[in-house]
Protein backbone atom coordinates (compact mmCIF):
# COMPACT_ATOMS: atom_id res chain seq x y z
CA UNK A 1 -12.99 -0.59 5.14
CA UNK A 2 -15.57 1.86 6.42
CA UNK A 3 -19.09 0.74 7.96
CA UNK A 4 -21.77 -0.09 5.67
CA UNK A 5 -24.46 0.49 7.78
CA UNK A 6 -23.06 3.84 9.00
CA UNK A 7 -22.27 4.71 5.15
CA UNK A 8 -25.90 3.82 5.09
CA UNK A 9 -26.69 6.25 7.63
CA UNK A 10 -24.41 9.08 8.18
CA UNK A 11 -23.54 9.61 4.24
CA UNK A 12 -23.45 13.02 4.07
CA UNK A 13 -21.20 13.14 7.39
CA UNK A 14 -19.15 10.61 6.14
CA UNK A 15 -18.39 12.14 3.05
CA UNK A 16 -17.38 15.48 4.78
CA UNK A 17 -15.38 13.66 6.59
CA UNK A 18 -13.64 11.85 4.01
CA UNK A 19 -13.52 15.26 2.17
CA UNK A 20 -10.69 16.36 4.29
CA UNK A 21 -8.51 14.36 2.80
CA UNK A 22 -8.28 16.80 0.03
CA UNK A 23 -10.32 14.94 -2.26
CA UNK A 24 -14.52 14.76 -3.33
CA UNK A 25 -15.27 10.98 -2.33
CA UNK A 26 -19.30 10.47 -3.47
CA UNK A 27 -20.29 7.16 -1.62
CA UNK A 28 -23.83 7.68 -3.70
CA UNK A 29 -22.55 4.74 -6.05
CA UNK A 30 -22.12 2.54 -2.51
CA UNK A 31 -25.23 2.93 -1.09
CA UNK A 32 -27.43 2.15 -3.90
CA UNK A 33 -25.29 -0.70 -4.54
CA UNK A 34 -25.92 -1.20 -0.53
CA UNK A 35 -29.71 -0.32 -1.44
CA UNK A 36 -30.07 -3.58 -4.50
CA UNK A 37 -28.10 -5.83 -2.22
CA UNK A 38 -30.66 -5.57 0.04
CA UNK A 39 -33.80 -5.82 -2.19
CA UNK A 40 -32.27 -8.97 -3.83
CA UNK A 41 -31.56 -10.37 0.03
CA UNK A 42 -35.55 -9.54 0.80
CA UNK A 43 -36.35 -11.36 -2.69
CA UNK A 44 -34.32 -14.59 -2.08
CA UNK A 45 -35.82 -14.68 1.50
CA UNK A 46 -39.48 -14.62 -0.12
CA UNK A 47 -38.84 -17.11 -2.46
CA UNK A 48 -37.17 -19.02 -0.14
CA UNK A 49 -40.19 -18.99 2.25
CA UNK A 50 -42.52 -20.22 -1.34
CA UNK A 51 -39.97 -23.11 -1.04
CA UNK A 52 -40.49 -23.72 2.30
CA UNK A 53 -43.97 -24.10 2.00
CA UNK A 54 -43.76 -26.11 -1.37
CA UNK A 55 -42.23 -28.31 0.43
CA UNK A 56 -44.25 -28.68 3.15
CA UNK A 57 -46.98 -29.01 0.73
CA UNK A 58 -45.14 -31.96 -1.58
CA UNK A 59 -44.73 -33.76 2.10
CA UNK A 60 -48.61 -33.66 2.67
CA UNK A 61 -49.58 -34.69 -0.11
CA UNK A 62 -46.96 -37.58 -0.81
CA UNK A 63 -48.63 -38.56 2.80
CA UNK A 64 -52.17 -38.36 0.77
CA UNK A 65 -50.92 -40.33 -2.18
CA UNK A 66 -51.99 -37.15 -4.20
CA UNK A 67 -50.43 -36.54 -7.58
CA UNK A 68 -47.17 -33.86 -6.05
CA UNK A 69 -46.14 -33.26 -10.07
CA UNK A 70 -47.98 -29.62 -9.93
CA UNK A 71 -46.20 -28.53 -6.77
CA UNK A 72 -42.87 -30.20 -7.96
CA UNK A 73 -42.83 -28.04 -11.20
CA UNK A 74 -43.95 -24.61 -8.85
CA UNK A 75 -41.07 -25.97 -6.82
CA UNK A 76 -38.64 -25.95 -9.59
CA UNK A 77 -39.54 -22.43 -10.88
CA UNK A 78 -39.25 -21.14 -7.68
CA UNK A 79 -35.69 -22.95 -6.99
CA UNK A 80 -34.41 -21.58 -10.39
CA UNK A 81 -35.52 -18.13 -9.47
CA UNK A 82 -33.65 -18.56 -6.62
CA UNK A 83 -30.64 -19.54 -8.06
CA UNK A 84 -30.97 -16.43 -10.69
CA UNK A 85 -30.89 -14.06 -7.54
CA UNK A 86 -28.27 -16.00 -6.02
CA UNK A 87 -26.31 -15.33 -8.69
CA UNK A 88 -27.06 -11.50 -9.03
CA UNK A 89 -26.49 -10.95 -5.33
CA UNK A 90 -23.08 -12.44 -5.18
CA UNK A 91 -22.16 -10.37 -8.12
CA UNK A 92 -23.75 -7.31 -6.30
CA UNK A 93 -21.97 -8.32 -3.39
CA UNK A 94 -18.78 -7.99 -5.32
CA UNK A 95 -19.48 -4.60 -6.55
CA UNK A 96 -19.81 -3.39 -2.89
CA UNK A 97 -16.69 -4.80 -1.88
CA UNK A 98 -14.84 -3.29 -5.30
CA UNK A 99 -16.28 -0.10 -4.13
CA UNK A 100 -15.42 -0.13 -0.13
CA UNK A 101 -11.96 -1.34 -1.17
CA UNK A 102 -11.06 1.67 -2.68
CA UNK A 103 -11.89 4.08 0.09
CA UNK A 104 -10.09 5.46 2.43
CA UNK A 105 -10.38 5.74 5.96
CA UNK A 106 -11.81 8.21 8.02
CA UNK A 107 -9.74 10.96 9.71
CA UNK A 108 -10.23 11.35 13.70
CA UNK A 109 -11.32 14.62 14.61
CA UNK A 110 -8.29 15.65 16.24
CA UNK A 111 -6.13 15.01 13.37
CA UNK A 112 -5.67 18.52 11.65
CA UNK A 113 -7.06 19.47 7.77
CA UNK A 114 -4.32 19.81 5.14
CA UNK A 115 -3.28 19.93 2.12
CA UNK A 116 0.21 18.13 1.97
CA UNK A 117 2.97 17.16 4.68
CA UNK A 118 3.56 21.40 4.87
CA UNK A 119 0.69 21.36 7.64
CA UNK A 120 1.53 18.91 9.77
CA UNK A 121 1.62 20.05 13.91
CA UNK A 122 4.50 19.84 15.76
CA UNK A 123 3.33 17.92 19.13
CA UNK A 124 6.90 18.02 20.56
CA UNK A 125 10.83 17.72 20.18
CA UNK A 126 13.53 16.06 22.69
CA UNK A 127 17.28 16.18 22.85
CA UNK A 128 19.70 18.70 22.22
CA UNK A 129 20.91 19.16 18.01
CA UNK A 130 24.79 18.31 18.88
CA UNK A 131 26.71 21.40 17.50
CA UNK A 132 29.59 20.89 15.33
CA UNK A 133 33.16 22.48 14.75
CA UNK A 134 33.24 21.10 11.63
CA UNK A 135 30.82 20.52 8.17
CA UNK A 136 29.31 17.51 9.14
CA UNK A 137 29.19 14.54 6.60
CA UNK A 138 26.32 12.43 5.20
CA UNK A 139 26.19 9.24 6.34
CA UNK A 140 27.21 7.57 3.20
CA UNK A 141 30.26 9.45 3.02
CA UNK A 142 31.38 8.32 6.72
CA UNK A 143 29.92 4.62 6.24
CA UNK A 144 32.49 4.31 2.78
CA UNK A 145 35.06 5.87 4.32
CA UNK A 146 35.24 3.47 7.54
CA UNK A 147 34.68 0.50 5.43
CA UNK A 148 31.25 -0.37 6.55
CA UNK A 149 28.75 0.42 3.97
CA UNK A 150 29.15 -0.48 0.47
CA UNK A 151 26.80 1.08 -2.01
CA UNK A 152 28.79 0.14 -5.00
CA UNK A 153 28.84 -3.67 -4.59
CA UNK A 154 25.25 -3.70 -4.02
CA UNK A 155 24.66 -2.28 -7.05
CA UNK A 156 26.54 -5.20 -8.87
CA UNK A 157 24.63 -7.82 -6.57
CA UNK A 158 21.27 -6.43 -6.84
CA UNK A 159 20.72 -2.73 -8.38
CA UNK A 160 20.32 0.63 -7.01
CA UNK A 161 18.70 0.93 -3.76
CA UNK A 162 20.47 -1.38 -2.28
CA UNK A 163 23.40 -1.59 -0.08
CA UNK A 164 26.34 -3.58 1.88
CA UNK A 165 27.42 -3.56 4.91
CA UNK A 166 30.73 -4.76 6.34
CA UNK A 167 32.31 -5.43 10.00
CA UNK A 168 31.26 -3.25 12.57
CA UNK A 169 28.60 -1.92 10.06
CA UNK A 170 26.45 -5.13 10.00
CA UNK A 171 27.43 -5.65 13.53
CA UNK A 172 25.92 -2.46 14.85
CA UNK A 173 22.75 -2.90 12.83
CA UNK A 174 22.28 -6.57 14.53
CA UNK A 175 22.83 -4.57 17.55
CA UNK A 176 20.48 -2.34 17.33
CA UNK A 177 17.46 -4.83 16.29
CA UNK A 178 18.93 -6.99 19.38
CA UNK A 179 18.25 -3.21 21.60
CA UNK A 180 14.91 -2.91 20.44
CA UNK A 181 13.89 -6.50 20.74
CA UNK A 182 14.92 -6.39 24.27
CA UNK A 183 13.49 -3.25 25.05
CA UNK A 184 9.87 -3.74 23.69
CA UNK A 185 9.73 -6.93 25.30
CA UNK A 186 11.56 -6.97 28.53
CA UNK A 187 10.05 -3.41 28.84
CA UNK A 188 7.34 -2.77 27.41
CA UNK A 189 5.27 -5.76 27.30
CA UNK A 190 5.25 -7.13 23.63
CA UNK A 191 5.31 -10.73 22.68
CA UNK A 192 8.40 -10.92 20.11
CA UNK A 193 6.56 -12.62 16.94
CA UNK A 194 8.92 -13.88 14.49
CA UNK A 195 6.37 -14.06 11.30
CA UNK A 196 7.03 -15.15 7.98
CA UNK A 197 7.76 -12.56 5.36
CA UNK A 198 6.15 -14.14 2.79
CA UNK A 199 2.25 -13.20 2.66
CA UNK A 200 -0.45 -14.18 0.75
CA UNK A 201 -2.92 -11.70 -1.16
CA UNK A 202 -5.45 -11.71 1.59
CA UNK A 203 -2.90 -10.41 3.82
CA UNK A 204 -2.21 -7.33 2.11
CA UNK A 205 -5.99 -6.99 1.21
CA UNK A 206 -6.56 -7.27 5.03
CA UNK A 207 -3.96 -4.13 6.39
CA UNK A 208 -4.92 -2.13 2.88
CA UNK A 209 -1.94 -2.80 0.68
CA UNK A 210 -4.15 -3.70 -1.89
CA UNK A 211 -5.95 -3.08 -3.92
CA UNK A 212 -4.76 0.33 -3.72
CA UNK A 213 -0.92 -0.01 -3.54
CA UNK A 214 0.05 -2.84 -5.82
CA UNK A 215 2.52 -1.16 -8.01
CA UNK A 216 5.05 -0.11 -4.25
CA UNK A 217 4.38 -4.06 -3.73
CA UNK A 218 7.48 -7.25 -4.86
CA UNK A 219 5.18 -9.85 -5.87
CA UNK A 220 6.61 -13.05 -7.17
CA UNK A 221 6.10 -14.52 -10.40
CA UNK A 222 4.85 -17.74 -10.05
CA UNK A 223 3.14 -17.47 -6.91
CA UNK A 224 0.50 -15.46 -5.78
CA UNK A 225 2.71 -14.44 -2.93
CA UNK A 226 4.01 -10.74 -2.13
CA UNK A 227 7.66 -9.86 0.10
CA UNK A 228 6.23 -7.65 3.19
CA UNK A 229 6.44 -4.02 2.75
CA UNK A 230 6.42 -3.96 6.67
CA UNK A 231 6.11 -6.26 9.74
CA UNK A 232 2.66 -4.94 10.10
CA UNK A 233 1.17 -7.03 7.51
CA UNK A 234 2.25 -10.65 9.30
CA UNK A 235 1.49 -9.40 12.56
CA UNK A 236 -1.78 -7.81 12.34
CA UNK A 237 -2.93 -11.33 10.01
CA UNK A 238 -2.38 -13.44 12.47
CA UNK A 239 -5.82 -12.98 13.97
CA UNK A 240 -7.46 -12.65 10.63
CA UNK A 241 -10.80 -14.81 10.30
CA UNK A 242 -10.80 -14.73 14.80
CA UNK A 243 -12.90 -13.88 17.39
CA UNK A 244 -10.62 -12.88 20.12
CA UNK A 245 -11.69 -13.33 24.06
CA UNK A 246 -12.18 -10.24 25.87
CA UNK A 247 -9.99 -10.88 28.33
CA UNK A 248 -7.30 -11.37 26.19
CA UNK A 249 -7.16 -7.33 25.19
CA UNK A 250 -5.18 -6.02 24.65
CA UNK A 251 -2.36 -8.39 22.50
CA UNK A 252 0.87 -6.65 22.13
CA UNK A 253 3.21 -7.94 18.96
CA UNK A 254 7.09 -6.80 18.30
CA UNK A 255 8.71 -8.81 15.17
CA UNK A 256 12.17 -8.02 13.44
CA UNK A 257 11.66 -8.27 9.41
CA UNK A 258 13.32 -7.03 6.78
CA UNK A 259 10.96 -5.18 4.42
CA UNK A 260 11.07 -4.76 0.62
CA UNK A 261 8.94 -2.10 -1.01
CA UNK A 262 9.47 -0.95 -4.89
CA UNK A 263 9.53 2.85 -4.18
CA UNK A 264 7.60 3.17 -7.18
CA UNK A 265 6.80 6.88 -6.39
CA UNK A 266 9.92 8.32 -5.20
CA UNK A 267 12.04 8.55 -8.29
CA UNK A 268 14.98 10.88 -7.91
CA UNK A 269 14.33 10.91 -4.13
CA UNK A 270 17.00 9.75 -1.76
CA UNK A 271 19.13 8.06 -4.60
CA UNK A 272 22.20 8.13 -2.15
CA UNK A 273 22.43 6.53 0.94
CA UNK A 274 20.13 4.32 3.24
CA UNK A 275 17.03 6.74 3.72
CA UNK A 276 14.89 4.78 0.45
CA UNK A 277 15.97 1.76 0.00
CA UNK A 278 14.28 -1.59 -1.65
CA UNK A 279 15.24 -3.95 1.34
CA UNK A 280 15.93 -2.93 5.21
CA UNK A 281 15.18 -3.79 8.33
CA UNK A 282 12.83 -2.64 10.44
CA UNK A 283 11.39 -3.54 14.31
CA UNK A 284 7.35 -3.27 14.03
CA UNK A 285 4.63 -3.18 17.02
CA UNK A 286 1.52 -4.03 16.63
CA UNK A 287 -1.69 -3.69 19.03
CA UNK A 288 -5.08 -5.48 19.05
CA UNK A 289 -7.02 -3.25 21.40
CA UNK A 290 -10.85 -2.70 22.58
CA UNK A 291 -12.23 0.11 20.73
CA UNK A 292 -12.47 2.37 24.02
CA UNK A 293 -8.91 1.87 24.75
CA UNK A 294 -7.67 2.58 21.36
CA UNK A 295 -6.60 6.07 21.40
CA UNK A 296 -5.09 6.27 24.86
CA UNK A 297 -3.12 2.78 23.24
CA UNK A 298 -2.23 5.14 20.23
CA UNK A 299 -0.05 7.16 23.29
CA UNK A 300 1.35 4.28 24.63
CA UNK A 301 2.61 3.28 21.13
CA UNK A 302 4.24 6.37 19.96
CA UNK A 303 5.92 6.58 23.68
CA UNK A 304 7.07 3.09 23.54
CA UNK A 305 8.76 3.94 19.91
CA UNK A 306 10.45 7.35 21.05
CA UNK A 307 11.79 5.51 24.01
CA UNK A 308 14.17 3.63 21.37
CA UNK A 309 15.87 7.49 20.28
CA UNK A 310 15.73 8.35 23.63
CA UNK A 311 17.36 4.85 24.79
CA UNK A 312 19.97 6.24 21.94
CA UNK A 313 20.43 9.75 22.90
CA UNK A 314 19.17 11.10 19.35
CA UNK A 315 17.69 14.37 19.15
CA UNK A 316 13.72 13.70 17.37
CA UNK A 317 10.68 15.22 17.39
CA UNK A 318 7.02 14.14 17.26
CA UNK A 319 4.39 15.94 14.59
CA UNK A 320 0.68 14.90 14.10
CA UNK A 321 -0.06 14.33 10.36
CA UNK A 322 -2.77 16.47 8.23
CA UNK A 323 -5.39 15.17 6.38
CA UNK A 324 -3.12 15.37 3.46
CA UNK A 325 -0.29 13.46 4.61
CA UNK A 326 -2.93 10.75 6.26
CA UNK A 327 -1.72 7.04 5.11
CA UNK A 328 -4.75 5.27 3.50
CA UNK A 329 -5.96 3.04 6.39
CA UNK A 330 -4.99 4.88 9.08
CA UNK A 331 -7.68 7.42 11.04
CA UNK A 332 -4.75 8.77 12.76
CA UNK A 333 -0.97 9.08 13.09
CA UNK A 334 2.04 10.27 14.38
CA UNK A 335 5.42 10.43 12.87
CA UNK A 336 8.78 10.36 14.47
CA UNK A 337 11.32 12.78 13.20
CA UNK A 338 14.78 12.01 13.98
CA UNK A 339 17.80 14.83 13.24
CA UNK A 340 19.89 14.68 10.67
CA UNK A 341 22.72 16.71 11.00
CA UNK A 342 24.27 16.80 7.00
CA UNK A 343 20.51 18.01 5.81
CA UNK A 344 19.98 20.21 8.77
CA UNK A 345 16.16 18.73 9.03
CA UNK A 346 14.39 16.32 10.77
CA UNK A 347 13.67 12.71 8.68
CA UNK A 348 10.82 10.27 9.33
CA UNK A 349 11.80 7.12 11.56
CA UNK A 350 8.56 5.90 12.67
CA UNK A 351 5.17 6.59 12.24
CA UNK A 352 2.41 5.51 14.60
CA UNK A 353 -1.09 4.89 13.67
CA UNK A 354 -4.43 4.05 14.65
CA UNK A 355 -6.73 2.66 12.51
CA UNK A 356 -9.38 1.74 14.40
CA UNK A 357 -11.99 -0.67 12.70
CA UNK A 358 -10.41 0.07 9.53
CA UNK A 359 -8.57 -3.22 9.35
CA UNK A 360 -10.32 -5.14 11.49
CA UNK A 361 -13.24 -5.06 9.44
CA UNK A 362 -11.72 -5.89 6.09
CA UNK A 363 -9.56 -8.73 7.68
CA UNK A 364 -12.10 -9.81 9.72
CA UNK A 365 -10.42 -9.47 13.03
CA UNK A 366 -13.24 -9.35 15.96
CA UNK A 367 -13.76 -9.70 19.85
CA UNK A 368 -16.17 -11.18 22.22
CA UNK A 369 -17.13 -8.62 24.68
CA UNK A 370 -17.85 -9.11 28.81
CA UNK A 371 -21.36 -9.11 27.57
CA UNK A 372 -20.88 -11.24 24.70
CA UNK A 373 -21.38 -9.30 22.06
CA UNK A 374 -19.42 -9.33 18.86
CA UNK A 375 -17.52 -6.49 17.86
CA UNK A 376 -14.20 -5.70 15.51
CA UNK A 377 -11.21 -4.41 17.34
CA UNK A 378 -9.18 -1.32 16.98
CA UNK A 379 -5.30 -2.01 15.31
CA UNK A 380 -2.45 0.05 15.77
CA UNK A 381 0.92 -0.10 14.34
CA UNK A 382 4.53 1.64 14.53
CA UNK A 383 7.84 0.99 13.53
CA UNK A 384 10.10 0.41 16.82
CA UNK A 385 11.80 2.03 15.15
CA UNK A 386 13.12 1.31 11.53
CA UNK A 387 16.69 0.05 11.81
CA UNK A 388 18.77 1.52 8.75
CA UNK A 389 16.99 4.91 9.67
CA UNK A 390 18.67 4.33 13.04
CA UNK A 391 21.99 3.72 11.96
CA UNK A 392 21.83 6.40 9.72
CA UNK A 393 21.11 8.78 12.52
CA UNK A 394 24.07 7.49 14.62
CA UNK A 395 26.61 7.40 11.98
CA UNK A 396 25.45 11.42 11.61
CA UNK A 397 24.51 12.66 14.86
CA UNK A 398 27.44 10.99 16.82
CA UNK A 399 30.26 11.44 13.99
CA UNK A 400 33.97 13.14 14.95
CA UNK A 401 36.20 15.42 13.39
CA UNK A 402 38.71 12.90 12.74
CA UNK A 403 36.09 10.36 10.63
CA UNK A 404 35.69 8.00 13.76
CA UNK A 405 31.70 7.73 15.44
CA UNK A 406 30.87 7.28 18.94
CA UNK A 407 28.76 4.23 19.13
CA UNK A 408 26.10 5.30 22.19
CA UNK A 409 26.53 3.83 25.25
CA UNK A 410 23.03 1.94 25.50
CA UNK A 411 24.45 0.25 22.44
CA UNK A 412 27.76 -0.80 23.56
CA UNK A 413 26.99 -4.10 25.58
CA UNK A 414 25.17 -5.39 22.78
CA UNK A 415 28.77 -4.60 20.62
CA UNK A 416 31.07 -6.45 22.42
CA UNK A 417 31.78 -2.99 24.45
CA UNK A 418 32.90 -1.44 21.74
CA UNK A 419 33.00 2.29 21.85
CA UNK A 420 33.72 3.81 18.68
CA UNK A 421 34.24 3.60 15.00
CA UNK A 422 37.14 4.59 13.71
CA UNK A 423 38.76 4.57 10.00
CA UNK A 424 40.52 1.77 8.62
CA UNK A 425 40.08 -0.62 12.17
CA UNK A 426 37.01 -2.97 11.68
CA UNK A 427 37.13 -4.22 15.29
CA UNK A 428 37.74 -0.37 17.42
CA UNK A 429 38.17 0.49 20.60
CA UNK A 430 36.54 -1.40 23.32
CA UNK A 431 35.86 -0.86 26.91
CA UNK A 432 36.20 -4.36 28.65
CA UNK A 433 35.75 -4.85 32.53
CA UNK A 434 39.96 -4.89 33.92
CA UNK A 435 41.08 -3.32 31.17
């Protein structure tokens, strides 16, 4: 959630700055909301000080055997009053929270004004776009035809949006979590977390799930429990409520979880395939940073995630979202575009995002400074990278004429050496030491 006191403050620059989003946000309704909080706050302290004295008064004359029935019943009145305004602030409190929940966060300068996802920037592209002698196939149609991805049987397990996989299929997506596991950690730095992916309500209140985004959330029936949309939501809530050491900063997270999201929004987009699907798996980092360091963090994030395509040999590139494309909690982001050969475009495998206080402050996440001071940190998040995505882009980008795939050679040791994919052989060729 935003500031209060710089809401307080800085309205009219806040709401310009919120404008960019493409929308008129009025925060007039939040500040006088702000403004009664705090008369009812200076009226409870008053009356508290009458109470004070009261009883300071009863005590005196209890000590002077004097009749303390007159004070007792101003006492009383007073006490009442204070319960009335009790009352009145924690509903007033309430209102201010209803109304900071709702709001969005502020874009960074640097990130660019737009309308839509049309005005994102290019930042940068790597690899080479392999070039084909042949009409290259979507990944669904290779992944049927080798036997390792079964949309049809998913549908009669579950429903649409899900899928199967089989042999080698299942076997190179273990692989490739194992890959980026092992790279984030023995790498970069991160402490593998292996959360639960179960959360409760103030878990998805805390990353900004809700209130906004209930209807993309799987919540269970019985339970006021919700299946993660991402590993973010674990991760960052594990400090919720904390006041982290200085010296601790920054703390580094990498967890495998499958996700599950409803795709309430997308109907008719993606049907086919693994691009949209209810349930995959995904490899998430997430930072806990001093405020300073955050942006330069941001950089070390989105390198850390392209080093996975990279690792891979997949063509990508980087863009720098608009306004307009701007997730709700995030102040800034970058998305990872990986190539997919049968669409001839680039599709979204990671975004990175910094979100500064955004999270911190309505989860409550804080640090102790060298100076002792109190202060929320900066979180960041990005998928590292998301897995089916990943497969998806190998399947495509290293298919062969003759329906077999490459597997990349990064991958290989973490596939029993095996090299390739070929039709109707679950267990292909393999290159083993002597032979």
């Amino acid at each position: 959630m935003l500031d209060l006191k710089q809401v307080r403050e800085e309205k009219e620059r806040i709401e310009e700055g919120l404008s960019r989003r493409g929308a008129k946000f009025s925060l007039d309704a939040l500040v006088e909301a702000d403004r009664e909080l705090r008369r009812l706050k200076g009226e409870v302290e008053a009356l508290q000080q009458q109470k004070n004295k009261a009883n300071t008064e009863i005590s005196q004359w209890r000590r002077e055997n004097k009749n303390i029935e007159l004070p007792l019943t101003r006492m009383k009145a007073v006490s009442d009053e204070i319960e009335r305004l009790l009352t009145l602030l924690r509903l007033q409190e309430q209102r201010i929270d209803d109304l900071q929940m709702v709001l969005p966060n502020l874009p960074h300068p640097s990130v660019p004004t737009g309308r839509d996802e049309r005005e994102n920037v290019e930042v940068r592209r790597w690899g080479n776009i392999p070039a084909f002698d042949f009409k290259p196939r979507t990944h669904w149609d290779i992944g049927e035809s080798l036997g390792i991805l079964d949309f049809e049987r998913a549908v009669k397990v579950a429903g649409a949006r899900f899928a199967v996989y089989w042999g080698t299929g299942a076997r190179m997506e273990r692989a490739l979590i194992n890959l980026m596991l092992d790279l984030h950690t023995q790498k970069h730095g991160y402490k593998e977390v292996l959360p639960p992916f179960l959360v409760n309500r103030n878990s998805m209140v805390g990353t900004g799930q809700l209130p906004k985004f209930e209807e993309d959330l799987f919540r269970l029936r019985n339970d006021d429990y919700y299946l993660i949309p991402t590993g973010e939501v674990p991760l960052t809530n594990l400090h919720r409520e904390e006041i982290v050491p200085d010296e601790k900063l920054p703390l580094s997270y990498v967890a495998h979880t499958p996700c599950f999201r409803r795709e309430a929004g997308s109907y008719g987009k993606d049907t086919k395939g693994l691009i949209r699907q209810h349930q995959f798996n995904k490899v998430e980092l997430v930072k806990f940073v001093r405020p300073q360091d955050s942006y330069d963090e941001l950089e070390r994030l989105l390198s850390d995630c392209e080093s996975v395509l990279r690792c891979l040999g997949l063509p990508y590139r980087v863009v720098l979202l608009s306004t307009g494309d701007l997730g709700f909690a995030s102040a800034k982001t970058y998305d990872i575009e990986v190539w997919l050969p049968s669409q001839e475009i680039y599709r979204e495998i990671s975004s990175c995002s910094n979100f500064e206080a955004f999270q911190a402050r309505r989860a409550e996440i804080r640090y102790r400074t060298s100076d002792k001071k109190i202060q929320f940190v900066h979180t960041l998040n990005g998928s590292g990278l998301a897995v089916g995505r990943t497969l998806v882009a190998i399947l495509e980008n290293y298919q062969q004429d003759d329906g077999s795939v490459l597997v990349p050679e990064a991958l290989r040791p973490y596939m029993d050496g095996i090299e390739k994919l070929s039709k109707g052989n679950d267990l292909i060729s393999r290159s083993r030491s002597g032979g």
